[in-house]
C-alpha atoms as a PDB file:
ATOM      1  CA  UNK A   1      13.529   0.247   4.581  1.00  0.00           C
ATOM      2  CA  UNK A   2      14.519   0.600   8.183  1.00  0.00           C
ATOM      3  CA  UNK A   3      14.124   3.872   8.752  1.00  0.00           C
ATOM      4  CA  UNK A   4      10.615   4.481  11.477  1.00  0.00           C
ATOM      5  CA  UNK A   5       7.426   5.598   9.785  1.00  0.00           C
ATOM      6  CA  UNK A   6       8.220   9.112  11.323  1.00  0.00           C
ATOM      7  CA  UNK A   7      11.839   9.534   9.673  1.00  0.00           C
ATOM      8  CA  UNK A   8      10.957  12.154   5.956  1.00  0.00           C
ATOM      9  CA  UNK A   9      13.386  10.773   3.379  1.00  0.00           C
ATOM     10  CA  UNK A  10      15.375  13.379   1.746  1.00  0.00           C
ATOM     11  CA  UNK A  11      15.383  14.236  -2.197  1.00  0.00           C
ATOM     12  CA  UNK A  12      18.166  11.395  -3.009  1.00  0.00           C
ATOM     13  CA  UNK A  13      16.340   8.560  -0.954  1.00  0.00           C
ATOM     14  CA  UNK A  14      13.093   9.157  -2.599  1.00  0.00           C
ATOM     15  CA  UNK A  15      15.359   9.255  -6.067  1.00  0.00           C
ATOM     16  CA  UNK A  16      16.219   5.779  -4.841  1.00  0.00           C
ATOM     17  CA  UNK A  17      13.148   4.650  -3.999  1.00  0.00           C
ATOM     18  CA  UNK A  18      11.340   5.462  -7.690  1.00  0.00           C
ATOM     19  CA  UNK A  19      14.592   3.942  -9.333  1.00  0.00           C
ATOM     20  CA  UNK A  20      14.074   0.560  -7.715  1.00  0.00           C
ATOM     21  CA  UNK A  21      10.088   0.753  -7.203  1.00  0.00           C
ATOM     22  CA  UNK A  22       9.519  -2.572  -9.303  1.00  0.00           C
ATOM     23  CA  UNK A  23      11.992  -4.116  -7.281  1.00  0.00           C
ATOM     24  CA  UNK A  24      11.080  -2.715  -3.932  1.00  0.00           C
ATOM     25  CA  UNK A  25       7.164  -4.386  -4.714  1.00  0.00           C
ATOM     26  CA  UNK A  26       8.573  -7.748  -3.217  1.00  0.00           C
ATOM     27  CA  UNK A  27       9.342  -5.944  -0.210  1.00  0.00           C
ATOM     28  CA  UNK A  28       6.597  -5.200   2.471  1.00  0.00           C
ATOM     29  CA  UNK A  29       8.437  -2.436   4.164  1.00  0.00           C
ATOM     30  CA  UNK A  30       8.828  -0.796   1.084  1.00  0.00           C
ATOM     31  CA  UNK A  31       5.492   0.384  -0.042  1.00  0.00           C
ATOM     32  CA  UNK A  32       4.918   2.656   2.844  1.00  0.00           C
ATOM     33  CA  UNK A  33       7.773   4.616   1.839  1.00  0.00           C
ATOM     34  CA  UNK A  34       6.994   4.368  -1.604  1.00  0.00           C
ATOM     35  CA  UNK A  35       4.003   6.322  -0.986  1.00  0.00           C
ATOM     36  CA  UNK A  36       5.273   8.661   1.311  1.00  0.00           C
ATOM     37  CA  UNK A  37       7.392  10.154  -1.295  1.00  0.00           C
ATOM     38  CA  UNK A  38       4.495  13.088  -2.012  1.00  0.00           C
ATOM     39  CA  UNK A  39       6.323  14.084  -4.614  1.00  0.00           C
ATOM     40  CA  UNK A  40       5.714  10.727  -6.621  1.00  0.00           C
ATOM     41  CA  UNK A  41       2.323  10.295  -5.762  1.00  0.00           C
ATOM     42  CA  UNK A  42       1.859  13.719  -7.187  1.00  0.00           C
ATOM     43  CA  UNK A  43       3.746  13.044 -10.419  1.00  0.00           C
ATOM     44  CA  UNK A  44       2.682  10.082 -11.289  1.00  0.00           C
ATOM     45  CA  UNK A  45      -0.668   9.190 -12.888  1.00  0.00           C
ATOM     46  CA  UNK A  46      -3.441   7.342 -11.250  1.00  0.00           C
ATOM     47  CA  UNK A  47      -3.622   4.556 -13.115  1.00  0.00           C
ATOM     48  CA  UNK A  48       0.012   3.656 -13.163  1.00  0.00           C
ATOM     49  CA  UNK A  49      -0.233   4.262  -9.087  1.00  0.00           C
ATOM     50  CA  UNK A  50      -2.996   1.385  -9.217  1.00  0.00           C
ATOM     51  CA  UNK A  51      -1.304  -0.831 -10.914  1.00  0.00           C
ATOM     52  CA  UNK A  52       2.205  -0.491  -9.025  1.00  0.00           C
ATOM     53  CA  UNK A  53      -0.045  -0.528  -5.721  1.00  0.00           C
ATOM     54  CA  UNK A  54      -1.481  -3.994  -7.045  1.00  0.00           C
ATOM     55  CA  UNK A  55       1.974  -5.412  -8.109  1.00  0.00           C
ATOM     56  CA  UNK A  56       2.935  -4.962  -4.236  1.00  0.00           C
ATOM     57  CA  UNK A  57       2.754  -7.689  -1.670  1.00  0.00           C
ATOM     58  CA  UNK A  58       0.502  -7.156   0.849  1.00  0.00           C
ATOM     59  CA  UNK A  59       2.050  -5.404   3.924  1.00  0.00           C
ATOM     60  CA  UNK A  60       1.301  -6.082   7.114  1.00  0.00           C
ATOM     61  CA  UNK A  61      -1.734  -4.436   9.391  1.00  0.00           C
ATOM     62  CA  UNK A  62       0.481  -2.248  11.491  1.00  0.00           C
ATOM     63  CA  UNK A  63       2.515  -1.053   8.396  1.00  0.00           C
ATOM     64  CA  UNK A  64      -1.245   0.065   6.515  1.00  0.00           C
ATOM     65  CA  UNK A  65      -1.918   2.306   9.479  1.00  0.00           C
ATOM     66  CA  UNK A  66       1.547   4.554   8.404  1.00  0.00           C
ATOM     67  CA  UNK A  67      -1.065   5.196   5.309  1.00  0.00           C
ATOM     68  CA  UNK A  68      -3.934   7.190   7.298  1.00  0.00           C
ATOM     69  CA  UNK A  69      -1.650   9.962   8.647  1.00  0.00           C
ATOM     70  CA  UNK A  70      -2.121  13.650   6.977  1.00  0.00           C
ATOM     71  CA  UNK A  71       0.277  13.119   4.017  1.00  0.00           C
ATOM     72  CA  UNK A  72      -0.973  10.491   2.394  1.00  0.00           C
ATOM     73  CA  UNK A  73      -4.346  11.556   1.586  1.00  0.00           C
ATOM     74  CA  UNK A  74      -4.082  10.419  -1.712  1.00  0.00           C
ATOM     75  CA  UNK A  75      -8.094   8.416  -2.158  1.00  0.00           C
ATOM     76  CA  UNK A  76      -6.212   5.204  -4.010  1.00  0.00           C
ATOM     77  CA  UNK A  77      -3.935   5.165  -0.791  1.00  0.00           C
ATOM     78  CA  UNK A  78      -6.655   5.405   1.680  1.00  0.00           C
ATOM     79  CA  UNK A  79      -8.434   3.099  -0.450  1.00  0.00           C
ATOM     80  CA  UNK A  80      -5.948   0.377  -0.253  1.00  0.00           C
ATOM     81  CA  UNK A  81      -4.900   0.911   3.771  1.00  0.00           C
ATOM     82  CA  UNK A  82      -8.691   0.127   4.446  1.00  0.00           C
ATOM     83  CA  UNK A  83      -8.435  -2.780   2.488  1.00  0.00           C
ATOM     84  CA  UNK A  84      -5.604  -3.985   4.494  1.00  0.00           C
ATOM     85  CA  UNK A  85      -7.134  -3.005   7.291  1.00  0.00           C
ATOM     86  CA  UNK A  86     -10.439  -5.308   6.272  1.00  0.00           C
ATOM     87  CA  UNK A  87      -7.928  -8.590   7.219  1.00  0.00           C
ATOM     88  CA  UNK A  88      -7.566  -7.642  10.261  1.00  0.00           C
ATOM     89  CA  UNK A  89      -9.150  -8.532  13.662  1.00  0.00           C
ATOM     90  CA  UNK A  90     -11.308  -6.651  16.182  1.00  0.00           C
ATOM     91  CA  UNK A  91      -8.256  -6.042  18.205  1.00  0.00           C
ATOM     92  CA  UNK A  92      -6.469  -3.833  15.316  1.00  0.00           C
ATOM     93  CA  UNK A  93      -9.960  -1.989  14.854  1.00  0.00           C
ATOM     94  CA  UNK A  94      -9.831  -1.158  18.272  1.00  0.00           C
ATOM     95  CA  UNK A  95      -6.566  -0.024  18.299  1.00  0.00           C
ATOM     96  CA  UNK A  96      -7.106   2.174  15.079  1.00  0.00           C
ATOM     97  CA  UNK A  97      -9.662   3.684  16.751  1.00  0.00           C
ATOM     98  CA  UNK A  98      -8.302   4.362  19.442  1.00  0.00           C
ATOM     99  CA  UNK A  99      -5.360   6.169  17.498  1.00  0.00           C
ATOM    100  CA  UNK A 100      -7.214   7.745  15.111  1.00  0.00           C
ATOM    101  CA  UNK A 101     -10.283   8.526  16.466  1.00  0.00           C
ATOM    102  CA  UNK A 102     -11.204  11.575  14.285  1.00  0.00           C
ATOM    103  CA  UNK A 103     -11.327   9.283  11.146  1.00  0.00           C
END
């Protein structure tokens, strides 16, 4: 979980990662590397993502905006990032914005 948003994980980590999923939903960090495990998000059905997405905690603002970069462009993960994004204030939108200003 302390590995920077810009770190891939490697086939054994992401092994890891599916192993202890139900575990890892108490743990904020965790769900951002969940889901940038492409090869899960792939394999797994949509409606089992949902409902492991809802089970999560809810991660912090600067964690959801790991979810808008180019390999997670999964719609129930972009979906849920702008829903984090919604509790935010006008000083995160301006900072997305700012980052990401072709989305």
């Amino acid at each position: 979980m302390n590995y920077p948003p810009t770190r891939d994980l490697n086939p054994e980590e992401r092994d890891l990662i599916w192993k202890y999923r139900f575990y890892l939903t108490r743990e904020k960090r965790g769900l951002t590397k969940f889901l940038k495990s492409a090869v899960m998000i792939e394999t797994i059905e949509e409606k089992s993502l949902q409902e492991l997405v809802d089970k999560w905690v809810p991660i912090d603002i600067a964690d959801s905006l790991e979810l808008f970069g180019e390999t997670l462009n999964h719609p129930l993960v972009r979906s849920y990032a702008v829903k984090q994004l919604e509790r935010a204030d006008d000083q995160v939108y301006f900072l997305f914005f700012f980052f990401f200003p072709l989305f």
